[in-house]
N, C-alpha and C. Protein backbone atom coordinates (compact mmCIF):
# COMPACT_ATOMS: atom_id res chain seq x y z
N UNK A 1 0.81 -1.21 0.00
CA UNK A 1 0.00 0.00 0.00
C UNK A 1 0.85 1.26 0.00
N UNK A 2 1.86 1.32 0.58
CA UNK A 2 2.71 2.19 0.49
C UNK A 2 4.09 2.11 -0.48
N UNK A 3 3.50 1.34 -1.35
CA UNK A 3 5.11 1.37 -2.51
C UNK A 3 6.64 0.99 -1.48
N UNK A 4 6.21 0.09 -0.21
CA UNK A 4 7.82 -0.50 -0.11
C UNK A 4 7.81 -2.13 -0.65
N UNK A 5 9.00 -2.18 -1.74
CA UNK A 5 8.64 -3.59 -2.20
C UNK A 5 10.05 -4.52 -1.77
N UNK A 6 10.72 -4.26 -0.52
CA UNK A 6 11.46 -4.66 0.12
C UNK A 6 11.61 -4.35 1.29
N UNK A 7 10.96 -4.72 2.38
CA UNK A 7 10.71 -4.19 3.30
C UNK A 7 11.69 -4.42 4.36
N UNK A 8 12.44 -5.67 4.09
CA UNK A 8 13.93 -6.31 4.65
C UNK A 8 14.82 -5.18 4.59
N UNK A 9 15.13 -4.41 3.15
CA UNK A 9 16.18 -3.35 2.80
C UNK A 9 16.01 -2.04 2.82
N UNK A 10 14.50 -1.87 2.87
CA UNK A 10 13.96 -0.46 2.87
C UNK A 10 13.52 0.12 3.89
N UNK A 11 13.36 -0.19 5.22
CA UNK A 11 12.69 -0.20 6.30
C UNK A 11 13.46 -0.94 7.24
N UNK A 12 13.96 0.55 8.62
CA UNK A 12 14.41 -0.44 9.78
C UNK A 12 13.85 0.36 10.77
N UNK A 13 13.68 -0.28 12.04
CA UNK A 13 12.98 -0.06 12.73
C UNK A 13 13.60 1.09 13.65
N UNK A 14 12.74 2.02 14.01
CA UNK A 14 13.23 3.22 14.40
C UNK A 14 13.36 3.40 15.99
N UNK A 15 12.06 2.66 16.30
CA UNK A 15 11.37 2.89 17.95
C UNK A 15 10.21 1.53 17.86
N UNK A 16 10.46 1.02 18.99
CA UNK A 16 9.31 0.18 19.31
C UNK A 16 8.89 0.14 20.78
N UNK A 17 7.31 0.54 21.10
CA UNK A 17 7.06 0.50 22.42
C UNK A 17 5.89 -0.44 22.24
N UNK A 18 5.59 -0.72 23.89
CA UNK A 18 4.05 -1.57 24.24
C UNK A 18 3.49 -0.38 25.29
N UNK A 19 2.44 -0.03 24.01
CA UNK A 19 1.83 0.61 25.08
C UNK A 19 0.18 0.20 25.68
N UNK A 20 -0.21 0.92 26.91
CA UNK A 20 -1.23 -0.06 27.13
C UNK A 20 -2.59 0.69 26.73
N UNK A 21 -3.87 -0.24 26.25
CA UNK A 21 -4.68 -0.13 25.30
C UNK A 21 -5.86 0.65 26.44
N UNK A 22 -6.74 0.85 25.99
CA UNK A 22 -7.81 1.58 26.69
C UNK A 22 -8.20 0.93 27.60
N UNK A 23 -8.52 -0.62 27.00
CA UNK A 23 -9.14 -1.75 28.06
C UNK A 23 -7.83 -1.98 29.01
N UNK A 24 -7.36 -2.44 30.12
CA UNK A 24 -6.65 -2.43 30.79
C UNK A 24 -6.10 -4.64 30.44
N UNK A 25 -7.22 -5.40 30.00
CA UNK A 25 -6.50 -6.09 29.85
C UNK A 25 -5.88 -6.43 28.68
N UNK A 26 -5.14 -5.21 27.78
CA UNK A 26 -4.75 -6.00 26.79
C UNK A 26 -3.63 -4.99 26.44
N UNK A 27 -2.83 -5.23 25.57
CA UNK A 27 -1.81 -4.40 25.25
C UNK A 27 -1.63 -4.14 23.65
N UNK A 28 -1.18 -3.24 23.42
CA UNK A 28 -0.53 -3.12 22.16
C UNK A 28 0.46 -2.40 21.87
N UNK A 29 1.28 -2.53 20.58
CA UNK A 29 2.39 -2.40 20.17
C UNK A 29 2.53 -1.17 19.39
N UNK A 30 3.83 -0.33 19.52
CA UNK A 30 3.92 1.01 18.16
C UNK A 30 5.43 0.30 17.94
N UNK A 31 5.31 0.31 16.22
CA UNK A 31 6.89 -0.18 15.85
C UNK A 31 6.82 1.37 14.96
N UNK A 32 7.60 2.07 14.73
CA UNK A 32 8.01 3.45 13.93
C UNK A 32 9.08 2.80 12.98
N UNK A 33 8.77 2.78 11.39
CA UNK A 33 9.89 2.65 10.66
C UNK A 33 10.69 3.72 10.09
N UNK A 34 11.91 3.43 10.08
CA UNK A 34 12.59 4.50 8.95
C UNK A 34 12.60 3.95 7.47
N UNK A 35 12.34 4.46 6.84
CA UNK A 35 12.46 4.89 5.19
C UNK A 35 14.31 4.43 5.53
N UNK A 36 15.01 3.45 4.35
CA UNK A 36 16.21 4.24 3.56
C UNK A 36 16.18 3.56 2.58
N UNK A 37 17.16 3.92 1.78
CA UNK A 37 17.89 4.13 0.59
C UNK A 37 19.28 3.25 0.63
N UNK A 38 19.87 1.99 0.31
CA UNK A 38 21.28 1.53 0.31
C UNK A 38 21.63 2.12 1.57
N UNK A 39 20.83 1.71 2.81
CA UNK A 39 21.22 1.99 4.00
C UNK A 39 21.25 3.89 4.33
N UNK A 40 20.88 4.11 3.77
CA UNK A 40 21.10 5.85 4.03
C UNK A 40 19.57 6.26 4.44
N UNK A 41 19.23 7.01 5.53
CA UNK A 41 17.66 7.12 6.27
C UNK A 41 17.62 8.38 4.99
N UNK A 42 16.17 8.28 4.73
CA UNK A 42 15.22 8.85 4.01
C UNK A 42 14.42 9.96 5.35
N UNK A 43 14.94 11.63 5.15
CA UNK A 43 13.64 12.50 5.97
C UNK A 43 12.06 12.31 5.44
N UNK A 44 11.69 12.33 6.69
CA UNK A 44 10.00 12.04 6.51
C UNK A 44 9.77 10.72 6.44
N UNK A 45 10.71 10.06 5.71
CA UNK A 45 9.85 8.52 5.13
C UNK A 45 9.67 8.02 6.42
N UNK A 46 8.98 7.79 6.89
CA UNK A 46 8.49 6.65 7.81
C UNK A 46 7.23 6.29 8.24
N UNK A 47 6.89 5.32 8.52
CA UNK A 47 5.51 4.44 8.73
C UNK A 47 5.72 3.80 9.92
N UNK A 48 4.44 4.03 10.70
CA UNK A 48 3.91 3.56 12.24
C UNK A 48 2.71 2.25 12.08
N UNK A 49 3.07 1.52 12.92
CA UNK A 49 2.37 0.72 13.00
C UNK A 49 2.38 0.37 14.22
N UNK A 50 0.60 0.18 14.84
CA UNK A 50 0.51 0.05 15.79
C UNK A 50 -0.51 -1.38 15.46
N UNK A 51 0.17 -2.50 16.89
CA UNK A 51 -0.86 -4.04 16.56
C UNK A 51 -1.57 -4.37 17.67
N UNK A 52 -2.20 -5.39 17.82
CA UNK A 52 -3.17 -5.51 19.16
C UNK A 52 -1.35 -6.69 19.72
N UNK A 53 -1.88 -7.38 20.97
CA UNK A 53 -1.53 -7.94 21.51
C UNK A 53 -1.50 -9.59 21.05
N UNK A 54 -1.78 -9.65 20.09
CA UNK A 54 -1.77 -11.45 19.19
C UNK A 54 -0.86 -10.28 17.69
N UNK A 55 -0.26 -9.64 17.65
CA UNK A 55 0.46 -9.15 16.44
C UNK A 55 -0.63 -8.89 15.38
N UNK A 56 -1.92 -8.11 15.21
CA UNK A 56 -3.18 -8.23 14.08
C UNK A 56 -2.77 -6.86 14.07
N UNK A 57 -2.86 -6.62 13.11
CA UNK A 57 -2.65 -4.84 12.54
C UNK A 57 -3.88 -4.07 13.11
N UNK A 58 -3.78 -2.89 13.77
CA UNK A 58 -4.87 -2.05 14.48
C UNK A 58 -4.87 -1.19 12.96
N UNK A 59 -3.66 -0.56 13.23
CA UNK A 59 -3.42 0.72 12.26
C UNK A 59 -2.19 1.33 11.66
N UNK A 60 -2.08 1.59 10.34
CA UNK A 60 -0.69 2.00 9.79
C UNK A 60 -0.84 3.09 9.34
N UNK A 61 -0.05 4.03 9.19
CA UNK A 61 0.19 4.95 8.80
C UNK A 61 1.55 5.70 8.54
N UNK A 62 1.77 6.98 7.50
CA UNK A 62 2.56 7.22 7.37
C UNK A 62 3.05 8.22 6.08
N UNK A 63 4.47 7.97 4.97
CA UNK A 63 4.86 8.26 3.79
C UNK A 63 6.06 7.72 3.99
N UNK A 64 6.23 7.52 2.77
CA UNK A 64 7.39 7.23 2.22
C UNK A 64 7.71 7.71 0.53
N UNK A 65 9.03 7.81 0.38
CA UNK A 65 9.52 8.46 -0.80
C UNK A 65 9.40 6.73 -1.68
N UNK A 66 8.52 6.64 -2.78
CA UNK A 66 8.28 5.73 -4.00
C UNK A 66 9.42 5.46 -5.10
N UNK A 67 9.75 4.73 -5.28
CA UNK A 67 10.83 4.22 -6.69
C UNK A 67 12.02 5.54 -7.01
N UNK A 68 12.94 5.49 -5.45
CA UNK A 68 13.77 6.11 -5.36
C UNK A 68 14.88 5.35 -6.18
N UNK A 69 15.94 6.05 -7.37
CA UNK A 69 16.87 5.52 -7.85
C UNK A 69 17.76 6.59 -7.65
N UNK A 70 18.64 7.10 -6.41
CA UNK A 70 19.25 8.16 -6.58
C UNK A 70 20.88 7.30 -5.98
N UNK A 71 21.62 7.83 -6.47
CA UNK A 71 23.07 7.49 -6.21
C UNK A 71 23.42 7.95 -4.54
N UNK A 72 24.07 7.25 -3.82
CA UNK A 72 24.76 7.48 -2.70
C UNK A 72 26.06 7.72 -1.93
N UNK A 73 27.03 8.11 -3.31
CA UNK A 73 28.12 8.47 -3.21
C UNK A 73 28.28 10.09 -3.03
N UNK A 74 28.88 10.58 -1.89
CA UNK A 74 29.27 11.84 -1.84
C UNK A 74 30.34 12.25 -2.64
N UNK A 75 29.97 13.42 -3.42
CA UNK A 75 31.48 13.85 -3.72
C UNK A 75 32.40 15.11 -3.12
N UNK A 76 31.55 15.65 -2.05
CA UNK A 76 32.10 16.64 -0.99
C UNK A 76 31.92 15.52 0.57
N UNK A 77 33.33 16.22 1.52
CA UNK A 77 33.75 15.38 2.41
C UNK A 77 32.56 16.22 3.22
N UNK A 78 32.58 15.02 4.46
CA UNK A 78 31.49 15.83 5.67
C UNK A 78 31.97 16.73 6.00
N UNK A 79 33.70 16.90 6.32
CA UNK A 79 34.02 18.33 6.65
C UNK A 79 33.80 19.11 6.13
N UNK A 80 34.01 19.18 4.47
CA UNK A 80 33.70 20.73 3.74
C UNK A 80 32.00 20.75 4.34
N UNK A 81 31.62 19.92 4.27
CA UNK A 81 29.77 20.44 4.47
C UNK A 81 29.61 21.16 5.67
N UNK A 82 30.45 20.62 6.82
CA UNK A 82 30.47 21.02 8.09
C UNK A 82 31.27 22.44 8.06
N UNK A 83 31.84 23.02 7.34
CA UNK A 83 32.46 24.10 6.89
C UNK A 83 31.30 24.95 6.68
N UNK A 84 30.88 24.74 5.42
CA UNK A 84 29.36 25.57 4.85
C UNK A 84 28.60 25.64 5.37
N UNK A 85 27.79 24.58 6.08
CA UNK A 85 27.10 24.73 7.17
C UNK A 85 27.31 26.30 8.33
N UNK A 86 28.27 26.03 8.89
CA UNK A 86 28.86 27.25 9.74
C UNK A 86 29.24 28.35 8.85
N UNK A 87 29.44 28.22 7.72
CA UNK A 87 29.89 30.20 7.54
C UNK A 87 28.39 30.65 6.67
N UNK A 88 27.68 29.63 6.42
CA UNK A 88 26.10 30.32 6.15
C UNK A 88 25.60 30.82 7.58
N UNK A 89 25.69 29.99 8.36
CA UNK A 89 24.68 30.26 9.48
C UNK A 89 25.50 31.79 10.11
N UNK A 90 27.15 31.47 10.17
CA UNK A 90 27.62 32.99 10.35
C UNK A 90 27.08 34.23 9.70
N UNK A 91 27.01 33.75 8.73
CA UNK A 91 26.54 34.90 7.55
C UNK A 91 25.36 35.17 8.06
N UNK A 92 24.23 33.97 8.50
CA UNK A 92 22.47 34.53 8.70
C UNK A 92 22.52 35.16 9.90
N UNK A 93 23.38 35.18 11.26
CA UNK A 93 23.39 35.28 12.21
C UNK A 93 24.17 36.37 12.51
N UNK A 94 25.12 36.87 11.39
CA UNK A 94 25.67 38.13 11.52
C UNK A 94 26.95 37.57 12.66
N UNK A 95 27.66 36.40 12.88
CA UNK A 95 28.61 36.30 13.76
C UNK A 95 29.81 36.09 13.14
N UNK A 96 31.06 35.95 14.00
CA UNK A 96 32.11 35.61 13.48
C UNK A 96 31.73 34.09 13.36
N UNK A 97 32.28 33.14 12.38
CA UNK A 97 32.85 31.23 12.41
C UNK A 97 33.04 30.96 13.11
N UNK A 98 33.92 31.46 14.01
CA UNK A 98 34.82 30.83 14.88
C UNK A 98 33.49 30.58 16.11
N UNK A 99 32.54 31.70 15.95
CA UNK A 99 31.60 31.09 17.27
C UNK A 99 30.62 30.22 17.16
N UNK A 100 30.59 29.19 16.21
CA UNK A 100 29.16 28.29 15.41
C UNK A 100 30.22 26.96 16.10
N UNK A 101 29.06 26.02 16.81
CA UNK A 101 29.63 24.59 16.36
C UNK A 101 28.57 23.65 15.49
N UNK A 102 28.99 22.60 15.01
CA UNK A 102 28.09 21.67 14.06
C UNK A 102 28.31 20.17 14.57
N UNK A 103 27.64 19.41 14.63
CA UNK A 103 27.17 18.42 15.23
C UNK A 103 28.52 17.51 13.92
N UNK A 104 28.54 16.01 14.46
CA UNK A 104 29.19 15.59 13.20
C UNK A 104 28.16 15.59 11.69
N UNK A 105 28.37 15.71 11.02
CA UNK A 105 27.47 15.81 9.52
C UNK A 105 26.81 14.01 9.37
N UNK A 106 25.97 13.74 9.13
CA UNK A 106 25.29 12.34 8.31
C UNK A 106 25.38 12.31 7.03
N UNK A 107 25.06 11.49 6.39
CA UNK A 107 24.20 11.64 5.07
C UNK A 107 22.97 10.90 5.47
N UNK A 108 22.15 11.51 4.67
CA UNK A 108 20.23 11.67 4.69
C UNK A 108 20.29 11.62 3.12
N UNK A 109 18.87 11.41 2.81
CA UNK A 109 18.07 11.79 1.48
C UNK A 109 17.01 12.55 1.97
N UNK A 110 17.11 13.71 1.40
CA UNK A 110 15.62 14.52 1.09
C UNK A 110 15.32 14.98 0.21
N UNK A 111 13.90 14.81 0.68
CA UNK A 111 12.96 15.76 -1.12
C UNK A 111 11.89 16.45 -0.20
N UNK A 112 12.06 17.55 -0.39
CA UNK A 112 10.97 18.37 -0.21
C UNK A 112 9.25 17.79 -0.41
N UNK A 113 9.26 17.21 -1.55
CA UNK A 113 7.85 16.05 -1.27
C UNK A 113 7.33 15.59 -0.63
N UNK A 114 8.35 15.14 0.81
CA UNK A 114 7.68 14.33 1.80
C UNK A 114 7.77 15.24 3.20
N UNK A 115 8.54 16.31 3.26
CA UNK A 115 8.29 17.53 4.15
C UNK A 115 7.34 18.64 3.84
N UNK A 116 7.37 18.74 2.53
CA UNK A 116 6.84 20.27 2.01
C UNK A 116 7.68 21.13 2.60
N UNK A 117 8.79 20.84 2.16
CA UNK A 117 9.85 21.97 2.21
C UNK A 117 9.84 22.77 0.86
N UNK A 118 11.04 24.15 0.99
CA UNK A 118 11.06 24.27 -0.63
C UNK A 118 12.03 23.79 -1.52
N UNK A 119 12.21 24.30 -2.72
CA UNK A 119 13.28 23.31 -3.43
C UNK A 119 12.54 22.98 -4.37
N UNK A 120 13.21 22.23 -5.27
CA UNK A 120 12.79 21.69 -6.72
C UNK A 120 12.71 20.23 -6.11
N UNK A 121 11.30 19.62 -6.78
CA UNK A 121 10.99 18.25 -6.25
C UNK A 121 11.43 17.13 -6.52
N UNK A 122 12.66 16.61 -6.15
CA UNK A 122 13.35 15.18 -6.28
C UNK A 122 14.30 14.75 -5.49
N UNK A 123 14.90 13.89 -4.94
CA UNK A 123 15.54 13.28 -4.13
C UNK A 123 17.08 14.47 -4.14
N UNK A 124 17.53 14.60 -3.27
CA UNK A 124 19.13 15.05 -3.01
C UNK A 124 19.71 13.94 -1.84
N UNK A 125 20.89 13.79 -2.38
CA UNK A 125 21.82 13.26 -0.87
C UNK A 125 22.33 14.50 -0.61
N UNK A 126 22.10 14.74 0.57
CA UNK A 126 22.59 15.75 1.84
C UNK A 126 23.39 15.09 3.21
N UNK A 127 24.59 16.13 3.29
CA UNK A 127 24.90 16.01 4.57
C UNK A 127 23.69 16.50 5.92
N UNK A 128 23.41 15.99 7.27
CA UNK A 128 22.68 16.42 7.86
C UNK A 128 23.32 16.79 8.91
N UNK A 129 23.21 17.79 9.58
CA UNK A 129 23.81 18.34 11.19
C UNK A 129 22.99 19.78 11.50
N UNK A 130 23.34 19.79 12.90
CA UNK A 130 23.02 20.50 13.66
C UNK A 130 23.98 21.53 14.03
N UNK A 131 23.57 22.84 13.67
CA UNK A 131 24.39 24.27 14.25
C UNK A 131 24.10 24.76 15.42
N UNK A 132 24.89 25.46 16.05
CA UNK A 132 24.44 25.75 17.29
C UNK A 132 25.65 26.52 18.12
N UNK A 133 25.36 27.87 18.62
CA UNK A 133 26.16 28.65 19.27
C UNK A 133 25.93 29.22 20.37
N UNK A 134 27.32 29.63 21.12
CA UNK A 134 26.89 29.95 22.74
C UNK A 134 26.13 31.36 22.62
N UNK A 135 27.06 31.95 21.56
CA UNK A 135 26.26 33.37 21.74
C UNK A 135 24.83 33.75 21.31
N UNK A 136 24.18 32.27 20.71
CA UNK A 136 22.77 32.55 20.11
C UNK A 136 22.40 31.49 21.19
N UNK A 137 21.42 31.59 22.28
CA UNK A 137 20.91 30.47 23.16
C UNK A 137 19.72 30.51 22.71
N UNK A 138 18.85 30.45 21.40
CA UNK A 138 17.60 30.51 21.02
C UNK A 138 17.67 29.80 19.68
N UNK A 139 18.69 29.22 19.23
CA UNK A 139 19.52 28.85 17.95
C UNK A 139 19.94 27.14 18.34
N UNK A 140 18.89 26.51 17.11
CA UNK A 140 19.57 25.25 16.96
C UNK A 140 19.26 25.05 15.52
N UNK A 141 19.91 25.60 14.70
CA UNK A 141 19.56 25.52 13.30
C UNK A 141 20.05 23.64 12.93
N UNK A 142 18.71 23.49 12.39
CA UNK A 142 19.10 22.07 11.39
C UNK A 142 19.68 22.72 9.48
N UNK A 143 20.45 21.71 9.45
CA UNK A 143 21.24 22.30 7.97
C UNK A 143 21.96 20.88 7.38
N UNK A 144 21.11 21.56 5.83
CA UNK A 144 21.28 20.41 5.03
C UNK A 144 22.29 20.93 3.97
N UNK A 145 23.43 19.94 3.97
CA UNK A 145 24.04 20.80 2.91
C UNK A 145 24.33 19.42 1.37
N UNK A 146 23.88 20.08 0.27
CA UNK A 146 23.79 19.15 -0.88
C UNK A 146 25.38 18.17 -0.80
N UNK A 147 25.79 17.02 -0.91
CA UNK A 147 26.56 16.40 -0.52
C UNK A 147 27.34 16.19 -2.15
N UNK A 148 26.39 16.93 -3.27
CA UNK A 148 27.41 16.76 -4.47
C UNK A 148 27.90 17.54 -4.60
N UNK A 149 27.07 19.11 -4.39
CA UNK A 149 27.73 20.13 -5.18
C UNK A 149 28.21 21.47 -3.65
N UNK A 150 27.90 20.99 -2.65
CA UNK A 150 28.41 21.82 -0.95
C UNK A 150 27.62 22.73 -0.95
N UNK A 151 26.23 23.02 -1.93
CA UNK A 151 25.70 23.93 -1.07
C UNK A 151 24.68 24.11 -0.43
N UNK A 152 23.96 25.22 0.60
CA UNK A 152 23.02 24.97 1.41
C UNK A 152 21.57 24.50 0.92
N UNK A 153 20.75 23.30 1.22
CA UNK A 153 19.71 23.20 0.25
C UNK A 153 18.51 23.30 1.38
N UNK A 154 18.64 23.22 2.58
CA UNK A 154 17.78 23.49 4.03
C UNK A 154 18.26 23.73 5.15
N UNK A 155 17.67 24.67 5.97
CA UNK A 155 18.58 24.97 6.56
C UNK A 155 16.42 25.80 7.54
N UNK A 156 16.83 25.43 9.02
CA UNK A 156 15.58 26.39 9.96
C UNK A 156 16.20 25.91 11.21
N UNK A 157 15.80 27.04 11.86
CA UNK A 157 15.81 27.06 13.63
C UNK A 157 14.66 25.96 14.48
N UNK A 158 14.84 25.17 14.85
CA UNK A 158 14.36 24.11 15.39
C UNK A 158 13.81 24.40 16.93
N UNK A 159 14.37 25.77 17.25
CA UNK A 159 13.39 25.93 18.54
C UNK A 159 12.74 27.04 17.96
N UNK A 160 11.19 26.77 18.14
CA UNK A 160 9.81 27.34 17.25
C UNK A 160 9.49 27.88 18.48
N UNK A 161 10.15 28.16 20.24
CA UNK A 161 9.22 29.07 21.00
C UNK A 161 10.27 29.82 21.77
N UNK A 162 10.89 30.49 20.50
CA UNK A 162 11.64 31.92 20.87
C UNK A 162 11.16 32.64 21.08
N UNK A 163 11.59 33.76 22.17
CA UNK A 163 10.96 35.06 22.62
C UNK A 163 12.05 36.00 22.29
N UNK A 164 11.32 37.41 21.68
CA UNK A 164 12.56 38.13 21.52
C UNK A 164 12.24 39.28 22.08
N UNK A 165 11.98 39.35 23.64
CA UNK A 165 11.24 40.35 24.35
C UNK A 165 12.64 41.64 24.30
N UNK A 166 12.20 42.49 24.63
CA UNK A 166 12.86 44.11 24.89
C UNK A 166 12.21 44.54 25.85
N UNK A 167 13.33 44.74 27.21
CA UNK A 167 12.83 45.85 28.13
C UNK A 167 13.22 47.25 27.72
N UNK A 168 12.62 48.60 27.83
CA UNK A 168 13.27 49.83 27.59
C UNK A 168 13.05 50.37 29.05
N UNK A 169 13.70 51.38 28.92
CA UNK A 169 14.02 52.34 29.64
C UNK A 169 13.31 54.00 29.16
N UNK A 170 12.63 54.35 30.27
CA UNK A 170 12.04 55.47 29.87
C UNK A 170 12.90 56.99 29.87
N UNK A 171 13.73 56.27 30.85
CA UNK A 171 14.92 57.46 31.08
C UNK A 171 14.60 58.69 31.70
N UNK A 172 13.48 58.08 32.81
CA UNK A 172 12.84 59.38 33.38
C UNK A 172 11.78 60.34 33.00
N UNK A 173 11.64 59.98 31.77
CA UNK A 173 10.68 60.43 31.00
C UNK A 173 9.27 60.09 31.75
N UNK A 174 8.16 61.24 31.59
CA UNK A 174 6.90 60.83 32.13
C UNK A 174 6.47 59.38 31.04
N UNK A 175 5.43 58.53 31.77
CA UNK A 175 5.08 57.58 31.02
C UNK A 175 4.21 57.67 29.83
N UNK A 176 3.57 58.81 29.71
CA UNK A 176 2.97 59.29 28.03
C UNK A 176 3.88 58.99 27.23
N UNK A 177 5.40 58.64 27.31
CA UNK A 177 6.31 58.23 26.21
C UNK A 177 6.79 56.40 26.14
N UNK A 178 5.92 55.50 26.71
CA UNK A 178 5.94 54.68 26.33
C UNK A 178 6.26 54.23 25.19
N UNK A 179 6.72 53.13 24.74
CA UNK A 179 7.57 52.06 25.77
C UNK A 179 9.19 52.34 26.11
N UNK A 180 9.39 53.63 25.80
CA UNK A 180 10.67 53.97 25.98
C UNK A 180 11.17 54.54 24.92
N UNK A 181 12.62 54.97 25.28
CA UNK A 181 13.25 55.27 23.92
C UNK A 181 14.63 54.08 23.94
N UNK A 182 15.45 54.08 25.31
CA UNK A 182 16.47 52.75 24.79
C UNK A 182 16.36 51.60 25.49
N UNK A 183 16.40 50.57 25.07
CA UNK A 183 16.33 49.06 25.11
C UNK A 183 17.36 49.40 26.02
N UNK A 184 16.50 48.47 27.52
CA UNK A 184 17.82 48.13 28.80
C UNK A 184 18.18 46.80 29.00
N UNK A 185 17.45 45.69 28.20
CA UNK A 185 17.43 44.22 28.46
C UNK A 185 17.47 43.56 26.90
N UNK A 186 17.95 42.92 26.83
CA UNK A 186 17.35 41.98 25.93
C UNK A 186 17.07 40.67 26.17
N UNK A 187 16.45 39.83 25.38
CA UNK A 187 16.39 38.87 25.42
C UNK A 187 17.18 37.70 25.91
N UNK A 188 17.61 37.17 26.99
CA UNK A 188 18.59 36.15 27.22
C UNK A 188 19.83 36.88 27.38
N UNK A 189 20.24 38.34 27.22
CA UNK A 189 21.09 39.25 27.75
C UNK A 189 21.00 40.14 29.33
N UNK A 190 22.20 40.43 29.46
CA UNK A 190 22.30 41.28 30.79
C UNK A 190 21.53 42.73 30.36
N UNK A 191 21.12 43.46 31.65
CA UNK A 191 21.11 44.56 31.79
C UNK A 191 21.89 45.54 30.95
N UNK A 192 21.95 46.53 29.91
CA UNK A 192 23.00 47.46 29.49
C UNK A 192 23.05 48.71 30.25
C-alpha cells in the first residue's frame, strides 16, 4: 500500500514500544519505521504501525519516498559540508565562524515532497547536522548541505518558541512616552 517492495532493505525499525490499550486487559504495540535508501535514512519517510496484543494490525500509517533511484556516493567530504554549514549560518546570524559549532554531519536523502519543504521536487543526498552557538541560546539551526555540489539546500531554527522580548528604559521620561526610547534588556542578555 505504500510502494515499499522490500521491506527487509527499505525499512528499519526506528522505535518500538508496548503501550497499554484503553481496556486495561490488553496491550498493544507502536513499531516506527525508517524509510532508507542503500542503508542511508530517508527524511520524513516513515511508517507507524501500531498491533493488538496477538500481532493483528490495528493501524498503519505514514509516507514514504516511492521508486527512489538516486546514487549514494558523496562527492564533498562531511568536513567541507560542516564548513558551509557554519559560515552560512555565520553569515544569517551576523557572527564571526569561529563562534558556530556543528554536530558531526550524516548523510540523509531529502525531497521536499515528503516535508513540504522548498526546493525543486526530487531526491538530493545531503549532509545532515546541527548548528548551534553559545552566543545565540535561542539557535539550533538544522542544515542540510547538498553532498554533491556543498551547497546549502535546508537549513531552519528548530526551537519554534523563541521570545525576543525588549525591556526599555524610559529614562525618566513621564510615562505618556511609552515604551521607551532605549532598550535596557534583551532577550537572554544582561542589563546594558
Amino acid at each position: 500500500l505504500f510502494g515499499i517492495e522490500d521491506p527487509q532493505t527499505q525499512l528499519v525499525i526506528k522505535e518500538e514500544t508496548i503501550l497499554p490499550s484503553e481496556t486495561r486487559d490488553t496491550l498493544r504495540s507502536l513499531v516506527r519505521y525508517q524509510q532508507v535508501h542503500r542503508g542511508i535514512p530517508i527524511m520524513g519517510g516513515e511508517i507507524i504501525v501500531q498491533m493488538d496484543k496477538d500481532n493483528l494490525l490495528l493501524s498503519m500509517n505514514g509516507e514514504i519516498l516511492p521508486d527512489i533511484t538516486l546514487e549514494t556516493e558523496a562527492a564533498i567530504t562531511s568536513q567541507v559540508a560542516k564548513q558551509a554549514a557554519i559560515i552560512s549560518m555565520a553569515k544569517n546570524y551576523t557572527l564571526d565562524s569561529d563562534n558556530f559549532l556543528a554536530t558531526e554531519p550524516e548523510l540523509w536523502i531529502y525531497d521536499p515532497r515528503l516535508l513540504g519543504g522548498p526546493g525543486y521536487p526530487e531526491a538530493k543526498l545531503v549532509w545532515r547536522m546541527e548548528v548551534t552557538s553559545p552566543l545565540q541560546l535561542d539557535m539550533r539551526e538544522l542544515v542540510l548541505v547538498d553532498a554533491l555540489h556543498g551547497h546549502i539546500v535546508l537549513n531552519f531554527n528548530q526551537i519554534h518558541t523563541i521570545k525576543q522580548r525588549l525591556v526599555y528604559d524610559t529614562n525618566n521620561i513621564p510615562p505618556t512616552s511609552l515604551p521607551g526610547t532605549t532598550p535596557a534588556r534583551f532577550e537572554g542578555g544582561a542589563a546594558t
